[in-house]
Protein backbone atom coordinates (compact mmCIF):
# COMPACT_ATOMS: atom_id res chain seq x y z
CA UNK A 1 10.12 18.78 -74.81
CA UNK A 2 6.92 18.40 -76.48
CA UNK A 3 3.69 19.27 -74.07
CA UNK A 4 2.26 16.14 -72.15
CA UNK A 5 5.36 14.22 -73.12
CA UNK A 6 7.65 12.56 -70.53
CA UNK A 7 11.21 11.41 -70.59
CA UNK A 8 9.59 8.00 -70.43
CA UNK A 9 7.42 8.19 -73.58
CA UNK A 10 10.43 9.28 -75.78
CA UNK A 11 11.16 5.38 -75.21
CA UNK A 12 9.89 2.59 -76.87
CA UNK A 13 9.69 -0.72 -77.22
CA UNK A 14 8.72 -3.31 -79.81
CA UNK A 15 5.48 -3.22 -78.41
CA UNK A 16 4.87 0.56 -78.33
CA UNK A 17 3.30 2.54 -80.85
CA UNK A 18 5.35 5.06 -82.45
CA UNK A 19 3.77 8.53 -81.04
CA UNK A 20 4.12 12.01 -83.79
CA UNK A 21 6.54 14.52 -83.15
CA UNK A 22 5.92 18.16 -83.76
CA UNK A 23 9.02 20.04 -83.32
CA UNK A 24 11.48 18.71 -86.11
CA UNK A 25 13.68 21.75 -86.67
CA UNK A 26 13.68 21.83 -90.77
CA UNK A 27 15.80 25.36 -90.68
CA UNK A 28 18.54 24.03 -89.39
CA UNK A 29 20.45 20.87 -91.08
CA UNK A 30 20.80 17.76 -89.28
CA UNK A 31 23.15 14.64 -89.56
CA UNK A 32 20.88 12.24 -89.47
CA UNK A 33 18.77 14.25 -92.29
CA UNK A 34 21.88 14.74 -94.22
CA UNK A 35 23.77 11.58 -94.20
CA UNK A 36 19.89 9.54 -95.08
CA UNK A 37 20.54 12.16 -98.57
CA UNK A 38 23.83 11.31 -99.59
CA UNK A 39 22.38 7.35 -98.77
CA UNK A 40 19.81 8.17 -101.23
CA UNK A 41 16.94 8.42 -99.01
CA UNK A 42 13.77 10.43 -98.96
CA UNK A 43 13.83 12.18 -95.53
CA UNK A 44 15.41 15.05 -95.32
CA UNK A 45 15.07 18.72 -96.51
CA UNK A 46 16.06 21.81 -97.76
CA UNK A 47 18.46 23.19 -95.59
CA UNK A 48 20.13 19.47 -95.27
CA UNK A 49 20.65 18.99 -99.03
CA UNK A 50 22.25 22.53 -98.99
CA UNK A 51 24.59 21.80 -96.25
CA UNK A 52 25.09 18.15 -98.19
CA UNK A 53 26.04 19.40 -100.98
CA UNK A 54 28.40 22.47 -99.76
CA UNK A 55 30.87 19.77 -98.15
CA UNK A 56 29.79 17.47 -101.67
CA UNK A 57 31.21 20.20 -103.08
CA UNK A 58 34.78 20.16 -100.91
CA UNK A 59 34.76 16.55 -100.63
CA UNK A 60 33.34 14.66 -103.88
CA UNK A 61 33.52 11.45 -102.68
CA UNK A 62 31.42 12.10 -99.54
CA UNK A 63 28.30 9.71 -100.62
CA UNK A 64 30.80 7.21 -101.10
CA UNK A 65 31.95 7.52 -97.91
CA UNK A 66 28.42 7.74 -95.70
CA UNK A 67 28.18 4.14 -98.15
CA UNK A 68 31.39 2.29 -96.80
CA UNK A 69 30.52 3.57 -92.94
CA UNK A 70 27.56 1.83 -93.52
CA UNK A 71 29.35 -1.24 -95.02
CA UNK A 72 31.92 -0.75 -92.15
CA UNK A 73 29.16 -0.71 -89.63
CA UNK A 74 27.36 -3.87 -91.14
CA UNK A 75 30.90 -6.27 -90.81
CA UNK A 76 31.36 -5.23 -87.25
CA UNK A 77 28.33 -6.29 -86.11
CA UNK A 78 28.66 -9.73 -88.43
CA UNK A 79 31.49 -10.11 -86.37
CA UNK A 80 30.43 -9.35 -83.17
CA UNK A 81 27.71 -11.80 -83.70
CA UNK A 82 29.03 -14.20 -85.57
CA UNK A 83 32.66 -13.92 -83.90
CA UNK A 84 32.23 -12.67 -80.94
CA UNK A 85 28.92 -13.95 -80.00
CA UNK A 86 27.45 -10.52 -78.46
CA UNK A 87 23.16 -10.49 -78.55
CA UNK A 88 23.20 -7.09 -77.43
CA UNK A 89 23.71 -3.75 -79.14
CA UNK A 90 23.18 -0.08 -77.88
CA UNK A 91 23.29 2.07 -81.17
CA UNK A 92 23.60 5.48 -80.66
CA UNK A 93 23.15 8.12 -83.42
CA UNK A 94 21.70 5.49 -85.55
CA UNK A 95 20.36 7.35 -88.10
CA UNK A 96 17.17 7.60 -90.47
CA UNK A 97 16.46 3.39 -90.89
CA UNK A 98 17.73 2.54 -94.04
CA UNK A 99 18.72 -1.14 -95.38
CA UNK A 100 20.57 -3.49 -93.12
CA UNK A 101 19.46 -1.88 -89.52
CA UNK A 102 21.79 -3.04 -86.66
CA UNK A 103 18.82 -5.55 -85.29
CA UNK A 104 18.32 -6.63 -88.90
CA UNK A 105 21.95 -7.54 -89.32
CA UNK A 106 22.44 -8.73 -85.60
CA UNK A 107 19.05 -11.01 -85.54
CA UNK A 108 19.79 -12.42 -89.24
CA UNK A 109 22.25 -14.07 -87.08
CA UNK A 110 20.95 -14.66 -84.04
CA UNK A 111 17.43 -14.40 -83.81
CA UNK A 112 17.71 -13.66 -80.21
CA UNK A 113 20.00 -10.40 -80.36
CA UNK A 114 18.19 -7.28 -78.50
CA UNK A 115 18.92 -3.83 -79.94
CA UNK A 116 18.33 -0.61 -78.30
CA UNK A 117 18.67 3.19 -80.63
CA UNK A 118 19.55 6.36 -79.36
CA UNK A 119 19.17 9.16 -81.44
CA UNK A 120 18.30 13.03 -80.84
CA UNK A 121 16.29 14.06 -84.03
CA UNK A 122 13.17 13.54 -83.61
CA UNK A 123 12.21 12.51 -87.93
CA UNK A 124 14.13 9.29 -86.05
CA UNK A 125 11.24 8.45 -83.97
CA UNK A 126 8.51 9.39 -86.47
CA UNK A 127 10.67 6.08 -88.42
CA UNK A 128 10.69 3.96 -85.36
CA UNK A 129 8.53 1.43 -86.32
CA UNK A 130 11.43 0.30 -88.91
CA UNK A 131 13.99 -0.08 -86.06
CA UNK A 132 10.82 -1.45 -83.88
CA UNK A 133 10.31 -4.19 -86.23
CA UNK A 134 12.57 -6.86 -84.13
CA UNK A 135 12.23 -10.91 -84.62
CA UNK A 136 10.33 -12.86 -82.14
CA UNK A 137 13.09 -14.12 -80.29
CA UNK A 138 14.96 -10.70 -79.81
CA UNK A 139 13.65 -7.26 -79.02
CA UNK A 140 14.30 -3.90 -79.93
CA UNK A 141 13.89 -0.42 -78.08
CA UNK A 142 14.18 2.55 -79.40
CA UNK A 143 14.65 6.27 -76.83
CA UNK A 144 15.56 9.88 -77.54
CA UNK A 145 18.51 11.74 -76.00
CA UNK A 146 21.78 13.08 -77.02
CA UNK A 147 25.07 11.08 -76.64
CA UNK A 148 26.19 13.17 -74.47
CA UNK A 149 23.81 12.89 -71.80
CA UNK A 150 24.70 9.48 -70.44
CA UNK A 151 23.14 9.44 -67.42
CA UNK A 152 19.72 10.03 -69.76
CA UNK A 153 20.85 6.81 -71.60
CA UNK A 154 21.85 4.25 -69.24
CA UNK A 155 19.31 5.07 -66.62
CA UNK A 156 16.13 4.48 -69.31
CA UNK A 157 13.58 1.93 -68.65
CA UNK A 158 13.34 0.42 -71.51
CA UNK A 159 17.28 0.07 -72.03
CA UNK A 160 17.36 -1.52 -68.59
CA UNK A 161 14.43 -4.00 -69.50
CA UNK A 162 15.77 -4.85 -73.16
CA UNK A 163 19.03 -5.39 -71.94
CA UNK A 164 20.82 -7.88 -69.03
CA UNK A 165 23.92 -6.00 -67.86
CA UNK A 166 25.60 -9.33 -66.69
CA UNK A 167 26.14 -9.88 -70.37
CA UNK A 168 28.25 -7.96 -73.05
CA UNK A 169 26.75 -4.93 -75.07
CA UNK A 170 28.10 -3.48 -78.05
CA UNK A 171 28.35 -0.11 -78.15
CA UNK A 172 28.27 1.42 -81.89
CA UNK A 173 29.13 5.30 -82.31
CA UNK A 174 29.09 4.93 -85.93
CA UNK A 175 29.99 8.47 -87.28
CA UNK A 176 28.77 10.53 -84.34
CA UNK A 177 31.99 11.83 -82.10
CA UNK A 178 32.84 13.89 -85.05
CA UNK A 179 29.95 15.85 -84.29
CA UNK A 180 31.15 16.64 -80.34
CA UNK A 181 33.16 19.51 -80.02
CA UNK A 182 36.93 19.45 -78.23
CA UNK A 183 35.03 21.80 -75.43
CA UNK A 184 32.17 18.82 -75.24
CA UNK A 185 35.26 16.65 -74.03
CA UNK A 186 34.23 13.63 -76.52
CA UNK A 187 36.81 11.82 -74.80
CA UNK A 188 34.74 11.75 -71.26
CA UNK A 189 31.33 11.16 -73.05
CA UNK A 190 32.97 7.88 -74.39
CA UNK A 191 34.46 6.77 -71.64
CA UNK A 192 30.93 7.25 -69.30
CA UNK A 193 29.43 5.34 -71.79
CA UNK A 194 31.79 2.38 -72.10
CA UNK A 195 32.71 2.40 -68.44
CA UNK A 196 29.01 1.70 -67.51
CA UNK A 197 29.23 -1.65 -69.86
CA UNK A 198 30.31 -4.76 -68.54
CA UNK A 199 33.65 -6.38 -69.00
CA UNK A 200 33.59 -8.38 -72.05
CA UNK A 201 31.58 -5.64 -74.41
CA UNK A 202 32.91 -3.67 -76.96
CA UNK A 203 32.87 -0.48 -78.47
CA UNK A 204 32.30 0.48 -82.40
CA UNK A 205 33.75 3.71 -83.80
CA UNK A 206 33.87 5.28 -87.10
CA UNK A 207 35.24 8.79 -87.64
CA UNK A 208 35.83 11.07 -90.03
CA UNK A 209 39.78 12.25 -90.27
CA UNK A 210 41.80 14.72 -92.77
CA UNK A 211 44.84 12.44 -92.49
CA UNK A 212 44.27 10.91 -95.84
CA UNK A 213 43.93 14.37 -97.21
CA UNK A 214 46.76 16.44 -99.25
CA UNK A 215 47.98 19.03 -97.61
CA UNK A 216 46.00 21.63 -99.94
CA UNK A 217 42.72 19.90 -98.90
CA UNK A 218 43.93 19.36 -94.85
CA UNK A 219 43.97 23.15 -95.14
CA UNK A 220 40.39 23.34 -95.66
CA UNK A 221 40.23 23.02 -91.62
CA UNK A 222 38.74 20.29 -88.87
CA UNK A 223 35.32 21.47 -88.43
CA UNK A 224 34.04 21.69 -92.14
CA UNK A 225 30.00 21.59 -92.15
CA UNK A 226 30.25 21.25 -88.15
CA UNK A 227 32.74 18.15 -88.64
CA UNK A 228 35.35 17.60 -85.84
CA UNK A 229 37.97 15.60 -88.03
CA UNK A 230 40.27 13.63 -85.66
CA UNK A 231 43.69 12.33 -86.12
CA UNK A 232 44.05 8.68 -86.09
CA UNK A 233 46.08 8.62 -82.67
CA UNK A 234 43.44 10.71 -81.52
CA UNK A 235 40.86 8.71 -82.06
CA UNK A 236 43.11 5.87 -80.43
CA UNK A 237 42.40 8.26 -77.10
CA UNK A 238 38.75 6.59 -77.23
CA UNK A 239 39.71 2.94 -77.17
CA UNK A 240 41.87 3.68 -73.90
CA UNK A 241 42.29 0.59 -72.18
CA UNK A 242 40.77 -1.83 -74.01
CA UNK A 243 42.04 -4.37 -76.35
CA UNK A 244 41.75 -3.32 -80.19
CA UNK A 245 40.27 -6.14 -82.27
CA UNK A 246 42.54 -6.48 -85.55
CA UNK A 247 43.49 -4.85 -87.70
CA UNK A 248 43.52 -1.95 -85.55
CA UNK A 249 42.03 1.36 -86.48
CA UNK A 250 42.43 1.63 -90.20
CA UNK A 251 40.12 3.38 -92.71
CA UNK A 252 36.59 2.09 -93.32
CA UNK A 253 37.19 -0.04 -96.25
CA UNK A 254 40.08 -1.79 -94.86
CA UNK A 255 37.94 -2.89 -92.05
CA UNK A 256 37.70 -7.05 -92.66
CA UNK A 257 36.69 -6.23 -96.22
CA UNK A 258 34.31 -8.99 -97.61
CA UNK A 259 36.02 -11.36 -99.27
CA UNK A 260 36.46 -10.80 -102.75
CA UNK A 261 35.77 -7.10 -102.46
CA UNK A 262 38.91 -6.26 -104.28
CA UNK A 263 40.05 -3.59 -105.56
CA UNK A 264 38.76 -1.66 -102.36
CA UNK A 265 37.95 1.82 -102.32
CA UNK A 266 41.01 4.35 -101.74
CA UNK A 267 41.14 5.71 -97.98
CA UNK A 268 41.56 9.44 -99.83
CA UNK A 269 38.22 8.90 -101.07
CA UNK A 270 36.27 8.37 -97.57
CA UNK A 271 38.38 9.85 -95.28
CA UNK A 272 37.00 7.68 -92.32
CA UNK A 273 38.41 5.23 -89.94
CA UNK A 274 36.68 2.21 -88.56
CA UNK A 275 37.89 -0.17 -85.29
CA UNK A 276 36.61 -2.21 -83.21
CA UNK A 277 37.72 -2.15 -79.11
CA UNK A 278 37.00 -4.86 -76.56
CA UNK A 279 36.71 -3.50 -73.04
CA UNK A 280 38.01 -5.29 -70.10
């Protein structure tokens, strides 16, 4: 932790001003770092464009992919606004902003929607006056920690004064649990998460999977460029116990495409599935 700082001040909300960061690891390659470069952004650095474009290099179509998770991401929360009529949203491992932020999608909507982000590299917060930017009617928070440490999460201030726990909260995990290793029990950090929510929220998931993959390429192994690749009744282990939203858990594109958005990109070229669970 960065001298002087507190748990507290690596929250914020839309009233707070974004305070610098000083120990952004640029050795080491990040997620965050390298999924904003195969989006096309700006932050990022050496050692993430190398590690981008090793698995670029194994998988092609990998930019196409981090582009329909985003798209993915974008129609669940259209639906669980427009649909399902949630006006809260706890995204965590959000990511570098970029077009079409949760809050922007959610509050396009409904003005009122409140937002919190949860993300461990710190470049996030040096951005978070993007995700900070809420309409008047809503609000948005933004806090550092790792999925993984729940209790970190649901215990912050400024989640527990954005949001009102008598009402539903999405949860998004939009590409993240591929990231959390088998001995990290991703299964248990889910279900702390989701179990703290009440009844009537729902969670978001998108992960990445070799089960499109011919066998020469499945060969290539589960934890390419620090991947966990998950199987797609594995990933049905996260949504245990709660009601899948149709059409199930199905790859990215094939998630409520928009309409029109024929012919839809091949599963084999994103490798990804998307669903959407409703927890009772």
């Amino acid at each position: 932790m960065e001298a002087g700082m507190t748990d507290q001040d690596r929250g914020m909300s839309s009233v707070d001003r974004p305070r610098a960061q000083h120990h952004i690891d640029t050795k080491s390659p990040h997620p965050a770092r390298r999924y904003n470069y195969w989006l096309g952004g700006k932050d990022h650095f050496a050692a993430d464009r190398e590690s981008g474009d090793a698995i670029a290099a194994l998988f092609p179509t990998v930019r196409l992919a981090a582009l329909e998770n985003r798209n993915f991401m974008r129609r669940a929360v259209t639906f669980l606004s427009r649909e399902a009529g949630v006006r809260q949203f706890l995204d965590i491992g959000t990511g570098i902003p970029a077009p079409n932020n949760t809050h922007e999608i959610a509050q396009a909507l409904a003005p009122e929607s409140r937002v919190v982000y949860v993300d461990n590299d710190p470049i996030v917060l040096s951005h978070a006056r993007a995700l900070l930017n809420s309409s008047p009617e809503g609000a948005t928070s933004y806090l550092e920690a790792d999925v993984r440490d729940h209790e970190r999460i649901l215990s912050d201030t400024y989640l527990r004064s954005t949001f009102d726990f008598s009402e539903p909260v999405a949860l998004l995990l939009i590409a993240i649990l591929h990231f959390i290793a088998p001995t990290d029990d991703p299964y248990r950090v889910v279900s702390q998460l989701a179990n703290a929510l009440p009844a009537g929220s729902y969670l978001i998931i998108s992960h990445a999977t070799i089960d499109f993959a011919p066998p020469q390429r499945a060969s290539d192994g589960p934890t390419l460029g620090g991947f966990y690749t998950r199987s797609k009744e594995e990933i049905a282990g996260f949504f245990d116990g709660m009601e899948i939203v149709p059409p199930g858990i199905v790859a990215t594109p094939d998630w409520r495409p928009d309409s029109g958005s024929d012919p839809r990109t091949d599963p084999r070229d994103v490798h990804m599935y998307g669903a959407v669970g409703r927890i009772s």
